[in-house]
Protein backbone atom coordinates (compact mmCIF):
# COMPACT_ATOMS: atom_id res chain seq x y z
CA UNK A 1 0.00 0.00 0.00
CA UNK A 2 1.70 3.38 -0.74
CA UNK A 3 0.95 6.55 1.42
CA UNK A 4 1.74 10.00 1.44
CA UNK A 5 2.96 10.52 -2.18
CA UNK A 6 0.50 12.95 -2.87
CA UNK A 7 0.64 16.63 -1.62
CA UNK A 8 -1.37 16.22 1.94
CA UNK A 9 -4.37 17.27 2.16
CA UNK A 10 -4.30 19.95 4.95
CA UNK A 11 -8.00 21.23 5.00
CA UNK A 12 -10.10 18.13 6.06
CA UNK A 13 -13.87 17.74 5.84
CA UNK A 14 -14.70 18.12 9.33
CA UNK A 15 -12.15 21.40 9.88
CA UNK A 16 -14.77 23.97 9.49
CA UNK A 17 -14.94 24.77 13.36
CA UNK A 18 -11.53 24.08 14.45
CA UNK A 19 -9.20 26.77 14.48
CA UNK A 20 -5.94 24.81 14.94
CA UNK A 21 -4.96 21.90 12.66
CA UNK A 22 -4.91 17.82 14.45
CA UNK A 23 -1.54 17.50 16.38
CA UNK A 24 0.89 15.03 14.40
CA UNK A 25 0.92 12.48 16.60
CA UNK A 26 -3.19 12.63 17.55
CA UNK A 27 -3.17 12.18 13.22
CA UNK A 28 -1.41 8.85 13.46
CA UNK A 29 -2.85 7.79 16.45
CA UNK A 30 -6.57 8.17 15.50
CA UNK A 31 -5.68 7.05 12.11
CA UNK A 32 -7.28 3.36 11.02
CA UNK A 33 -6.66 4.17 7.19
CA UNK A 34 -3.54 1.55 7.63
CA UNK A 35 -6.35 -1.50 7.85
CA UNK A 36 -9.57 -0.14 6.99
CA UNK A 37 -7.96 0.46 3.29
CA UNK A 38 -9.37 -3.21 2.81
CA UNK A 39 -12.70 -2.16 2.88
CA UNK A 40 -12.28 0.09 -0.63
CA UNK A 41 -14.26 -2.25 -2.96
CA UNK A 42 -17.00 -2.16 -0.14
CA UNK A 43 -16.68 1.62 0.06
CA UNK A 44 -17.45 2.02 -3.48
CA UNK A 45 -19.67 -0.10 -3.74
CA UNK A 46 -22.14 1.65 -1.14
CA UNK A 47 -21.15 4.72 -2.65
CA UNK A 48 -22.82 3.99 -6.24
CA UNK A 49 -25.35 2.29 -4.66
CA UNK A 50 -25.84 6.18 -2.81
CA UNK A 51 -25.16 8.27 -5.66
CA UNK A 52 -27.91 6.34 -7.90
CA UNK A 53 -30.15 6.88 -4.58
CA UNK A 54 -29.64 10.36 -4.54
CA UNK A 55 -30.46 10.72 -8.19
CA UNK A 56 -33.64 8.66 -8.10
CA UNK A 57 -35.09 11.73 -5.07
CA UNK A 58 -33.87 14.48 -6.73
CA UNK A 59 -31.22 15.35 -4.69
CA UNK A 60 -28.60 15.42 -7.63
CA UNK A 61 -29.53 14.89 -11.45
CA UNK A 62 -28.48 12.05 -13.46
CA UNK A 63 -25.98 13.49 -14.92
CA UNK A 64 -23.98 14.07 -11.97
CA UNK A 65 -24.82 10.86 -10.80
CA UNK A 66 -23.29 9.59 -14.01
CA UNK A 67 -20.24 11.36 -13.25
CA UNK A 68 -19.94 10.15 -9.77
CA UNK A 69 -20.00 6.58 -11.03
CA UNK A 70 -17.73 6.96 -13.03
CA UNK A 71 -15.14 8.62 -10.97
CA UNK A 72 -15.98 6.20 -8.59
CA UNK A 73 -15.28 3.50 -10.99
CA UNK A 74 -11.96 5.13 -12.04
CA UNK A 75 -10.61 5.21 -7.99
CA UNK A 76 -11.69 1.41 -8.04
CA UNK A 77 -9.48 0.72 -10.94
CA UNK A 78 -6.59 3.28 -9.33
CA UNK A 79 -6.04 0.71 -6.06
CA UNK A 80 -6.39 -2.01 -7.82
CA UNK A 81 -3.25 -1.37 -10.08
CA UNK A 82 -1.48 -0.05 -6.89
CA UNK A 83 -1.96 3.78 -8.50
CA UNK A 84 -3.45 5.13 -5.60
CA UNK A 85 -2.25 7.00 -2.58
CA UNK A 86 -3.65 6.66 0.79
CA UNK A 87 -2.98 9.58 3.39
CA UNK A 88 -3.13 8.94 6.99
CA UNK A 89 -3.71 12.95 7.10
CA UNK A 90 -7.15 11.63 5.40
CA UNK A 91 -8.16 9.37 8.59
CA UNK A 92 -9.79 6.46 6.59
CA UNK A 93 -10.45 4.63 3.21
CA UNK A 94 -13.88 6.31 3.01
CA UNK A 95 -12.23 10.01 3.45
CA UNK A 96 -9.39 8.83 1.05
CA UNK A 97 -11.73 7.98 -1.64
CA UNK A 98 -13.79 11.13 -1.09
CA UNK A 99 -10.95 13.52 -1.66
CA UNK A 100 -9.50 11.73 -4.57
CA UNK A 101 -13.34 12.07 -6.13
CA UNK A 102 -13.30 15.45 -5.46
CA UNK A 103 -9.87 15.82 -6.77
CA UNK A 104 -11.21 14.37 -9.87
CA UNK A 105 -14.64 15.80 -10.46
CA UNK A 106 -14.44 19.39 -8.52
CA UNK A 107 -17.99 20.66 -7.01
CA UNK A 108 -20.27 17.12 -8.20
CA UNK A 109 -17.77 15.51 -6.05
CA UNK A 110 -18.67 17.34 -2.94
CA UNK A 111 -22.33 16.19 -3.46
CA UNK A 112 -21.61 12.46 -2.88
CA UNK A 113 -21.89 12.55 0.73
CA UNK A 114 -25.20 14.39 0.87
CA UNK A 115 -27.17 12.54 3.52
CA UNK A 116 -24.99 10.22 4.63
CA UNK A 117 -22.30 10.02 7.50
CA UNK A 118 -19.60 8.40 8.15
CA UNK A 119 -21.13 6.47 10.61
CA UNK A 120 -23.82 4.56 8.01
CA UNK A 121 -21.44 4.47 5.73
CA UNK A 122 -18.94 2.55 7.78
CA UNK A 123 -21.53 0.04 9.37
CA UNK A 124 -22.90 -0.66 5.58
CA UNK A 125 -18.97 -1.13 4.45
CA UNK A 126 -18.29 -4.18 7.18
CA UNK A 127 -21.57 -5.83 6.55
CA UNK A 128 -20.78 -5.67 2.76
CA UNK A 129 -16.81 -7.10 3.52
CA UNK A 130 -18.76 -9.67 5.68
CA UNK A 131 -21.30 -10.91 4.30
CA UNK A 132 -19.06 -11.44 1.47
CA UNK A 133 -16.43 -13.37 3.53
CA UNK A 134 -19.01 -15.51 4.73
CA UNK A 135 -19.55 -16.60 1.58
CA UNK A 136 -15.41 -17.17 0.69
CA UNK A 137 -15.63 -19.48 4.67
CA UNK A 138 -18.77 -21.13 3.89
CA UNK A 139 -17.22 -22.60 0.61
CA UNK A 140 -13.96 -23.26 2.51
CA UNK A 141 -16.38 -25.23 4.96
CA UNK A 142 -17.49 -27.40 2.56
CA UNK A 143 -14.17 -28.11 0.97
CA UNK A 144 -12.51 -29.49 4.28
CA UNK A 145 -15.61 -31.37 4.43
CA UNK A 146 -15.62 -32.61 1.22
CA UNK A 147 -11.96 -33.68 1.63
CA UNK A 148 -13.09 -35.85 5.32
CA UNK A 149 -16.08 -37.33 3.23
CA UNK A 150 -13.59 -38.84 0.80
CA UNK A 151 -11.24 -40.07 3.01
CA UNK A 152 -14.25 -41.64 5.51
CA UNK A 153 -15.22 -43.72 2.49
CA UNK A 154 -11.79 -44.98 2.18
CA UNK A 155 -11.50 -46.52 6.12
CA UNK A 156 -15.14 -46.56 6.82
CA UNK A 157 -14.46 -49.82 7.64
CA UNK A 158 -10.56 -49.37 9.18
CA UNK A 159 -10.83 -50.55 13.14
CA UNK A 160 -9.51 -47.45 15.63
CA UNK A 161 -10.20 -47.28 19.39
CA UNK A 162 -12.52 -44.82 20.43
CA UNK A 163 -11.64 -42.43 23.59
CA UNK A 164 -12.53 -41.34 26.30
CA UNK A 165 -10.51 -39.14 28.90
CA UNK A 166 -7.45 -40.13 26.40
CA UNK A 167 -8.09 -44.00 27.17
CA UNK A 168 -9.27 -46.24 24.80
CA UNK A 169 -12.64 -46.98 25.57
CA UNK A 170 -14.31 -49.09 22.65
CA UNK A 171 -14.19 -49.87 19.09
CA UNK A 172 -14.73 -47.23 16.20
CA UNK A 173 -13.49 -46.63 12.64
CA UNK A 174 -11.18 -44.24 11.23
CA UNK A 175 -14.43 -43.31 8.91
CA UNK A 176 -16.43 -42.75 11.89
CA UNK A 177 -14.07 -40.71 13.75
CA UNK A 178 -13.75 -38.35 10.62
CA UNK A 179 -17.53 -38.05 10.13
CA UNK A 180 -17.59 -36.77 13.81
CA UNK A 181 -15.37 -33.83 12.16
CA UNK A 182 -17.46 -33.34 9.31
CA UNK A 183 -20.51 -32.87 12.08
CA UNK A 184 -18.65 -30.21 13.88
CA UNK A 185 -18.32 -28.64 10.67
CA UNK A 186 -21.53 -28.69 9.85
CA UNK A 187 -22.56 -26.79 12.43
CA UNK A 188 -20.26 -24.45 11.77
CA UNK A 189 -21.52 -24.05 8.26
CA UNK A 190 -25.33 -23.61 9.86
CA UNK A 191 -24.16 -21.02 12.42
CA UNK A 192 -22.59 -18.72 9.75
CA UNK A 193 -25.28 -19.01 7.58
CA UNK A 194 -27.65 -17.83 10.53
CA UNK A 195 -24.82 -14.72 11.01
CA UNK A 196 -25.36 -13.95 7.50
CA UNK A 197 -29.26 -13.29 7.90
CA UNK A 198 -28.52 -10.91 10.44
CA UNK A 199 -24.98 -9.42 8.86
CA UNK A 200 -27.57 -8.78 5.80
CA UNK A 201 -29.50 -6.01 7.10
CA UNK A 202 -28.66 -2.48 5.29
CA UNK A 203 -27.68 0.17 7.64
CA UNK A 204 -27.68 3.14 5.35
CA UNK A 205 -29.94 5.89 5.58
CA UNK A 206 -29.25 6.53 9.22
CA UNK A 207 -26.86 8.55 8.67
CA UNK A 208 -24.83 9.93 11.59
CA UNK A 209 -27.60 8.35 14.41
CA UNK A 210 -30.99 10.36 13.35
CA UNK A 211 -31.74 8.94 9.71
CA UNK A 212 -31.56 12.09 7.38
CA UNK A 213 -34.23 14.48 5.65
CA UNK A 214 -33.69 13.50 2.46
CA UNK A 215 -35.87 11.61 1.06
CA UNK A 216 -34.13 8.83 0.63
CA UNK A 217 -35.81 5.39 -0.99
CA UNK A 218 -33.89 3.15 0.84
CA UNK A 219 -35.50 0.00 -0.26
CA UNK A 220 -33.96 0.78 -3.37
CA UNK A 221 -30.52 1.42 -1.90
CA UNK A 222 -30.72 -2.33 -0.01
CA UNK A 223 -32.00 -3.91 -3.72
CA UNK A 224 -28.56 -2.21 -5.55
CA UNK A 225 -26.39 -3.29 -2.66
CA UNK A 226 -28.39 -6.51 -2.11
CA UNK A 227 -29.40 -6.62 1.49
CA UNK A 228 -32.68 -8.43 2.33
CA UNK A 229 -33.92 -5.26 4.67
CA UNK A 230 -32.86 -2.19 6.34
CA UNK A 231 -32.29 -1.37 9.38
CA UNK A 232 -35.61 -0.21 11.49
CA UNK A 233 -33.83 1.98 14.04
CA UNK A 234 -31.19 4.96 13.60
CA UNK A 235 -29.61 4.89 16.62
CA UNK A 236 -28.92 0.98 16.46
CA UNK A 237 -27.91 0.61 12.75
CA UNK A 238 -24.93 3.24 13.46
CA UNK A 239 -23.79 1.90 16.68
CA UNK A 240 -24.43 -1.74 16.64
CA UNK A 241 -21.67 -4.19 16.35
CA UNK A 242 -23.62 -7.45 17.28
CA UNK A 243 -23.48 -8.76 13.78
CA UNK A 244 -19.28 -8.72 13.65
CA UNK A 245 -19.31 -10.21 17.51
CA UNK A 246 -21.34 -12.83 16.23
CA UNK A 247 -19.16 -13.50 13.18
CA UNK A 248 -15.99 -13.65 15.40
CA UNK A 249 -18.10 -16.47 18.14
CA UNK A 250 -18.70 -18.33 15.02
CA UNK A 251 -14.76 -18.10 13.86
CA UNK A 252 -13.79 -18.64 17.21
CA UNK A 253 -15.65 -21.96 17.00
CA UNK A 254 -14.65 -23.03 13.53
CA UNK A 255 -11.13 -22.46 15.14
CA UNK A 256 -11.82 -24.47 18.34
CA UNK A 257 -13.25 -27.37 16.34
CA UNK A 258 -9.91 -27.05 13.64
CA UNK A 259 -7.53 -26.83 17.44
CA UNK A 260 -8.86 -30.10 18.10
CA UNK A 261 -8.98 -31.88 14.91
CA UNK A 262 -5.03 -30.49 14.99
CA UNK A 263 -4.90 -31.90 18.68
CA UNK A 264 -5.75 -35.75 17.43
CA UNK A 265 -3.57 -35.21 14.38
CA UNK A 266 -0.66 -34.46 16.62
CA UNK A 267 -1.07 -37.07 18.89
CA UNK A 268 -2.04 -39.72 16.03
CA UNK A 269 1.43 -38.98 14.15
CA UNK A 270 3.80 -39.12 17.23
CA UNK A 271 5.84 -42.49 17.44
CA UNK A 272 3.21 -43.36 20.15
CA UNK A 273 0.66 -43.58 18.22
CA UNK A 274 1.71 -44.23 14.72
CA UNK A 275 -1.96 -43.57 13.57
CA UNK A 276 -0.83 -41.43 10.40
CA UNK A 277 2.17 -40.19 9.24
CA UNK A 278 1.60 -36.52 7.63
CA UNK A 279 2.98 -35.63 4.61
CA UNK A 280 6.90 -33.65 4.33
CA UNK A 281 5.68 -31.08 2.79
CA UNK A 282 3.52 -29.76 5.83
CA UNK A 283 6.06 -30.73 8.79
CA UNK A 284 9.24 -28.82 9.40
CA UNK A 285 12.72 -30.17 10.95
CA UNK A 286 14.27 -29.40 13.62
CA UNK A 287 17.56 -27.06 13.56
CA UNK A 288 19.55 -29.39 16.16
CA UNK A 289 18.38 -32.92 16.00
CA UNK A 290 18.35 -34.03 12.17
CA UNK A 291 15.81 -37.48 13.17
CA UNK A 292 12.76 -34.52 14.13
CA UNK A 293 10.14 -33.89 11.28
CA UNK A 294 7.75 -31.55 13.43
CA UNK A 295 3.76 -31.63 12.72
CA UNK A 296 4.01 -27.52 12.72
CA UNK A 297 0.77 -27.31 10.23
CA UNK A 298 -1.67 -28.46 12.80
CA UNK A 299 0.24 -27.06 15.68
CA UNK A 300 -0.08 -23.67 14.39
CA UNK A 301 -3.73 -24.00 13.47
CA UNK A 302 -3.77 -25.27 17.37
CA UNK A 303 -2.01 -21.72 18.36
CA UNK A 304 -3.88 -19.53 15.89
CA UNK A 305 -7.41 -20.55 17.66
CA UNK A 306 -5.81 -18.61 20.39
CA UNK A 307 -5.59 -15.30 18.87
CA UNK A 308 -9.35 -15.78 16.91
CA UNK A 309 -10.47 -16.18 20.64
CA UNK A 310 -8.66 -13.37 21.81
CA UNK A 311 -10.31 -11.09 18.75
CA UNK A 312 -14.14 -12.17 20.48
CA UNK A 313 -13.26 -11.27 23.91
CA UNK A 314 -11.65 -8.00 22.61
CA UNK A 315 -14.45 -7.15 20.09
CA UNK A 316 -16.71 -7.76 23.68
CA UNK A 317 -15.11 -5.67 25.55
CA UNK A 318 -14.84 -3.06 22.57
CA UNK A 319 -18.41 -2.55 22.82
CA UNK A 320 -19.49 -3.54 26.48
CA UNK A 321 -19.61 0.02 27.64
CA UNK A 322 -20.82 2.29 24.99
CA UNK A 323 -23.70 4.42 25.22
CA UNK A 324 -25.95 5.06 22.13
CA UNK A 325 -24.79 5.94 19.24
CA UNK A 326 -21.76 5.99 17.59
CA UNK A 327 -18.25 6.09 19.08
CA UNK A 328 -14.65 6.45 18.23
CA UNK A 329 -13.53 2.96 20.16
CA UNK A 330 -15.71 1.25 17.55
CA UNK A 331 -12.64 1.65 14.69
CA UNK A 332 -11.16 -1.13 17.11
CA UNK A 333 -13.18 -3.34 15.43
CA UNK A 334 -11.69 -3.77 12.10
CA UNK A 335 -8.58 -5.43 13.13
CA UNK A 336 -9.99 -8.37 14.74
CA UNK A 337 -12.43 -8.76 11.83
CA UNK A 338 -10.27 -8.90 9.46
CA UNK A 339 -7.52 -10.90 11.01
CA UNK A 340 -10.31 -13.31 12.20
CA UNK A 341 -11.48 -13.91 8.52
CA UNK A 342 -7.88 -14.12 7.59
CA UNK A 343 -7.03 -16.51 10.14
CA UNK A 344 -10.10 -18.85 9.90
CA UNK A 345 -9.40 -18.89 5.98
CA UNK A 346 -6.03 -20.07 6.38
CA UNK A 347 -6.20 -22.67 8.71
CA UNK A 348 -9.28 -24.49 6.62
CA UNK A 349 -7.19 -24.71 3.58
CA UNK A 350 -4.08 -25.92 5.51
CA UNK A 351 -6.33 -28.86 6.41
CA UNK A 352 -7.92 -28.59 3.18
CA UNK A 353 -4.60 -29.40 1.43
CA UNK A 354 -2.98 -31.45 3.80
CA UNK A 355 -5.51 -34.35 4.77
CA UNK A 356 -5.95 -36.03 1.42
CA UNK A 357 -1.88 -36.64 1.37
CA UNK A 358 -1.94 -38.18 4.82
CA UNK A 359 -0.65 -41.55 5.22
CA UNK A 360 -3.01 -43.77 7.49
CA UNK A 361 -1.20 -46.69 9.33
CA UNK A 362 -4.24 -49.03 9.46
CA UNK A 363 -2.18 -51.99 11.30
CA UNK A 364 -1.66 -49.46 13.79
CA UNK A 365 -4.80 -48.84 14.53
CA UNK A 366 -6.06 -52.14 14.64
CA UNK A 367 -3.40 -53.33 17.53
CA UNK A 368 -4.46 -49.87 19.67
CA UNK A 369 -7.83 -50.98 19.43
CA UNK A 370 -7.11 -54.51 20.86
CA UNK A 371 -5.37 -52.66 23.89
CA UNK A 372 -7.17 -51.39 26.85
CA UNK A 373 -9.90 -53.74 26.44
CA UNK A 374 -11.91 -52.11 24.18
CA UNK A 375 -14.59 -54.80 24.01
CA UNK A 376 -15.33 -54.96 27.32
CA UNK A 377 -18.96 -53.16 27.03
CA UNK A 378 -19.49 -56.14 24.20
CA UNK A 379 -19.16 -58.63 26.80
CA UNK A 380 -21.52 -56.82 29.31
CA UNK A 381 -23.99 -56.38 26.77
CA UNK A 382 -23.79 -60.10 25.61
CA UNK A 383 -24.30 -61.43 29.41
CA UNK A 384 -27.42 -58.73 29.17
CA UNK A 385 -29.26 -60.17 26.20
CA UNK A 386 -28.33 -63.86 27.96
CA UNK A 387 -30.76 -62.64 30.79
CA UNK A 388 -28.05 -60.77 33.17
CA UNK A 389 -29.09 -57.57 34.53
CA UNK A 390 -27.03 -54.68 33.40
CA UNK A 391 -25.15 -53.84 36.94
CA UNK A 392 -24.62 -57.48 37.46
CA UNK A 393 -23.02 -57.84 33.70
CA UNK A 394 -20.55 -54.93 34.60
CA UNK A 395 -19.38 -56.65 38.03
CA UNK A 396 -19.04 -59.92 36.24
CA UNK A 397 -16.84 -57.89 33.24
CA UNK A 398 -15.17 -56.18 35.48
CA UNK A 399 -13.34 -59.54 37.57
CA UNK A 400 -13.04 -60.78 33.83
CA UNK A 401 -11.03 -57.98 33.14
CA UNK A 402 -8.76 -58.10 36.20
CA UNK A 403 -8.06 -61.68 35.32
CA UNK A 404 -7.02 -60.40 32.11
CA UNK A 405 -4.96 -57.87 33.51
CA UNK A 406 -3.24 -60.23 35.73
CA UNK A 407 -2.74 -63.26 32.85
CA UNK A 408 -1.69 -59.84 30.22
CA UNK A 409 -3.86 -61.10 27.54
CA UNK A 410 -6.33 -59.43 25.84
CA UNK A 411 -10.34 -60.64 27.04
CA UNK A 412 -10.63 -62.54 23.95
CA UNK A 413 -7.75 -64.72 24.51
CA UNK A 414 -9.24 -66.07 27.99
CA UNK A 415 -10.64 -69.48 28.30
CA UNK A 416 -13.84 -70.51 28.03
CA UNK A 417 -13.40 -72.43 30.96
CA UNK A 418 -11.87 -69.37 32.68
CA UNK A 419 -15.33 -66.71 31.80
CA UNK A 420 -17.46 -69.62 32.41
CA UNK A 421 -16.40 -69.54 36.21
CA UNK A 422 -17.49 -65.76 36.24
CA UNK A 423 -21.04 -66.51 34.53
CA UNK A 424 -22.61 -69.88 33.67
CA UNK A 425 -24.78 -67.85 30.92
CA UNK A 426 -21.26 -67.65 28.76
CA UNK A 427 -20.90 -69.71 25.60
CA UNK A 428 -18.70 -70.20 23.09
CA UNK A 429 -20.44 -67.41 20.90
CA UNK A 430 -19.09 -65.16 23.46
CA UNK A 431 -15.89 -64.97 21.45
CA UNK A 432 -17.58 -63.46 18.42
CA UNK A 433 -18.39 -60.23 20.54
CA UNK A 434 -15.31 -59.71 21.86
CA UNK A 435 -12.98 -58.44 19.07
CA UNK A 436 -12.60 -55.15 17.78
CA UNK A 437 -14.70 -56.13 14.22
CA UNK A 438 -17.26 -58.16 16.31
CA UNK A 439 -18.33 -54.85 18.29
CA UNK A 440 -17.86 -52.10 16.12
CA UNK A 441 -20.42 -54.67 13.82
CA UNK A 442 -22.79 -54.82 16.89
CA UNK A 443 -23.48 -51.13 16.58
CA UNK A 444 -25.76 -50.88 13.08
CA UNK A 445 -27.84 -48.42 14.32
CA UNK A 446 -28.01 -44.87 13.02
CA UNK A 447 -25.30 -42.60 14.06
CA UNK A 448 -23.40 -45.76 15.15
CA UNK A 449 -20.16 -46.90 14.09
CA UNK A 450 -21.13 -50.09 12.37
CA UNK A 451 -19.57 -49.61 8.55
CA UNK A 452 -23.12 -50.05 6.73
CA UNK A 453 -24.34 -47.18 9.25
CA UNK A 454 -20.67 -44.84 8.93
CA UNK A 455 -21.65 -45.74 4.78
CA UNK A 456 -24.87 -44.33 5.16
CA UNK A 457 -23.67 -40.48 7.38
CA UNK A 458 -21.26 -40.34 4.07
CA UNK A 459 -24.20 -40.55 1.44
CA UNK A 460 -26.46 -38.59 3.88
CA UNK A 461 -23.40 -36.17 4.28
CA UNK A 462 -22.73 -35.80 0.79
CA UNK A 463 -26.32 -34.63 0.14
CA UNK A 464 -26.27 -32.35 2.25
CA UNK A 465 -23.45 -30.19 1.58
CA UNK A 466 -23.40 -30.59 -2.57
C-alpha cells in the first residue's frame, strides 16, 4: 500500500470549526486508514449504490450521478493497479476515496456525501466485507468437508479405538471418527449461515444516528447493494456491532473445532501412536536434532485458535460500555475482523490441502484398538441379552477384566473355561463379541459406528453439503 505521495491534504472535511490543525501524533494515532484500506471495494460499492439513490429523489440529477459513477469507478481501478495513494492525514479509506473524487470531479464531487455520515457508511462497508467473507468461509467449509467425506469412504471400515478421557474406551473406525469432524463442521456451516441473515441487514440511511431528511428510498438502496432489509432503528444501525461479535463467536468456534482436529492429528502422528504419518511437505525439521520432522501445520492451526479467541473477547469488551450511538472505540473493530477472517481462511485450507496426502497406518490402529480392552462393554452387553441384569453384567466384566490384567492377555484370549467360572450364561459365541470387528459390527444403528451405518452419514453427508 503506498501513502503519502500525494501533496497532503491539509484542509479536512470536518475542519470547518476548528481553528488549529490535528496535532501530528493525535493524526497517526486516531488514524485506522492503515487496515480499513481493505474495505475500498466495499466503500465504493455503497457509494454507487448512494449516488444512484440520490439521483432517483432528486437530490442530484443524473448526470452528476453519471459522473460520480464513473469517478468512482476510475478510484476502483486506481487501487487495484497499486496507483493510488492513501494519506493517513485523510483518517480512513472512506475520506481517502472522497478527496481523490473530489480531486477528480471538482464541485459534483462534494455532493456524494449528501445525507450520509460516516457512521452509516462505515456500518454498511463491514456488513458488505462480511457478508461477502461468509460466503469465501462457507465454501472453505465445505471443501474441508468434502476432503473428510472422501477419506471416511476410504476406512469406513478401518478398526480405531474410540476415547474417552485419552483412554481407549471401545471400538470405532477411522471413517467414523472423521464423520464426527465433518458434524462439527456442519454446524459451523449452519451457524454462519444464521450470522449472514442478520450481517444482511442495510444500515444506510441513518446517517450519523438520526436517519436524514432527504428523502431517501432506501428499499432501493438495499435492492442495488443486495441486502434483504434495512435497518428499522437509527440509533442501532450506526452503533451496533452485534453482527461482527457474532461472526468472530462463530470463527472462534470453527477455530476451536480445527484446534482439536489439529490436537488428534498431533497425537495420532507421534511415534506413540503411529496412527498417520503426515505428509513432508507440511512438517518442518528441527535445527539441532536431524531425526525430528515436526507436525508444525496443525500445531499452528492449534495456536492460531488462540488469537481468533482473543479477537471475540476484545471485540466484547470493545463494545461492552458504549452508550448510544456511535463512538470512536468502535474503529477497534476492524482489526480483529479482518484478522479473524484471515485466520479462519487459512487454517481451513491448511487442512484442506494437507488431509488427502496423509498416510493412514491401518495396522496401527487395529493393535491400539485390541489394547485397553476395548470390548469390554461387548461382553456386558452379551451377558445382558443372555438374561443378566445390566449392573450385574458390569461386576461380572469387570473380575473378567482383572483376570485379564493379571494373565496380560487381551479378554478374547481367555478361556472358556476361565469366563465360564465368572457366569454360567457364557458360551462359546461369546468370542464373536469380543474383538474389535465383532463390536464395532454390533453397533448398526443410526449414528453408530457399524460400517453399513458410517456408509450411510457419508451418502447422507454428501447430500447435504453438494
Amino acid at each position: 500500500m503506498s501513502t503519502d505521495k500525494r501533496k497532503p491534504h491539509k484542509h479536512k472535511p470536518w475542519a470547518g470549526r476548528f481553528l488549529e490543525q490535528t496535532d501530528a501524533f493525535v493524526e497517526k494515532f486516531t488514524a485506522s486508514v492503515g487496515f480499513d484500506w481493505l474495505l475500498y471495494p466495499y466503500d465504493i460499492e455503497g457509494s454507487r449504490a448512494h449516488a444512484r439513490t440520490l439521483a432517483r429523489a432528486g437530490v442530484i440529477t443524473e448526470a452528476e450521478c453519471e459522473q460520480l459513477l464513473a469517478g468512482l469507478n476510475e478510484i476502483l481501478r486506481e487501487i487495484e493497479r497499486g496507483e493510488f495513494t492513501w494519506e493517513t492525514a485523510l483518517e480512513d479509506v472512506h475520506m481517502n476515496i472522497e478527496a481523490r473524487l473530489i480531486e477528480r470531479l471538482g464541485e459534483v464531487g462534494k455532493k456524494l456525501h449528501t445525507g450520509r455520515s460516516r457512521n452509516d457508511q462505515v456500518a454498511t462497508d463491514l456488513r458488505l466485507y462480511l457478508r461477502a467473507e461468509i460466503d469465501v468461509i462457507q465454501q472453505a467449509i465445505r471443501g474441508l468437508q468434502t476432503v473428510l467425506l472422501d477419506l471416511a469412504s476410504q476406512h469406513a471400515d478401518t478398526i480405531m479405538p474410540g476415547f474417552t478421557h485419552l483412554q481407549v474406551a471401545q471400538p470405532v473406525t477411522f471413517g467414523h471418527h472423521l464423520m464426527a469432524w465433518v458434524e462439527m463442521l456442519e454446524r459451523d456451516h449452519a451457524r454462519l449461515a444464521d450470522c449472514r441473515a442478520r450481517v444482511n441487514i442495510m444500515p444506510l440511511g441513518s446517517a450519523a444516528l438520526a436517519g436524514t431528511s432527504y428523502r431517501l428510498d432506501r428499499r432501493y438502496t438495499a435492492e442495488l447493494l443486495g441486502f434483504e432489509r434495512w435497518s428499522n432503528n437509527s440509533l442501532d444501525a450506526v452503533s451496533d456491532r452485534d453482527f461482527a461479535i457474532e461472526f468472530c463467536a462463530a470463527g472462534a468456534l470453527i477455530m476451536m473445532h480445527l484446534s482439536r482436529m489439529a490436537e488428534e492429528l498431533i497425537l495420532w502422528n507421534c511415534p506413540r501412536f503411529r496412527f498417520v504419518e503426515l505428509p513432508d511437505r507440511f512438517c518442518t525439521g528441527s535445527s539441532i536434532m536431524p531425526q525430528k520432522k515436526n507436525p508444525d501445520v496443525p500445531e499452528l492451526v492449534r495456536g492460531k485458535t488462540g488469537r481468533v479467541h482473543g479477537h471475540l473477547v476484545a471485540l466484547l469488551t470493545v463494545m461492552k460500555a458504549q452508550p448510544l450511538a456511535y463512538n470512536r472505540d468502535n474503529q477497534e473493530d476492524k482489526e480483529p475482523i479482518f484478522d479473524t477472517v484471515d485466520t479462519v481462511k487459512d487454517c481451513l485450507r491448511a487442512f484442506t490441502d494437507m488431509l488427502p496426502a496423509i498416510r493412514v497406518n491401518k495396522a496401527a490402529m487395529r493393535a491400539a484398538a485390541d489394547e485397553g480392552y476395548s470390548t469390554a462393554t461387548d461382553l456386558a452387553d452379551y451377558l445382558v441379552r443372555k438374561g443378566v441384569a445390566f449392573r450385574d453384567a458390569h461386576e461380572i466384566v469387570g473380575r473378567a477384566v482383572k483376570l485379564a490384567i493379571e494373565q496380560e492377555k487381551p479378554l478374547g484370549e481367555l478361556p472358556l473355561e476361565v469366563l465360564r467360572k465368572l457366569s454360567s450364561r457364557i458360551e462359546q459365541d461369546v468370542f464373536a463379541v469380543l474383538t474389535p470387528e465383532g463390536s464395532v459390527d454390533a453397533r448398526n444403528l443410526p449414528g453408530g459406528a457399524a460400517p453399513a451405518q458410517v456408509r450411510a452419514q457419508i451418502d447422507s453427508a454428501r447430500r447435504c453439503t453438494r
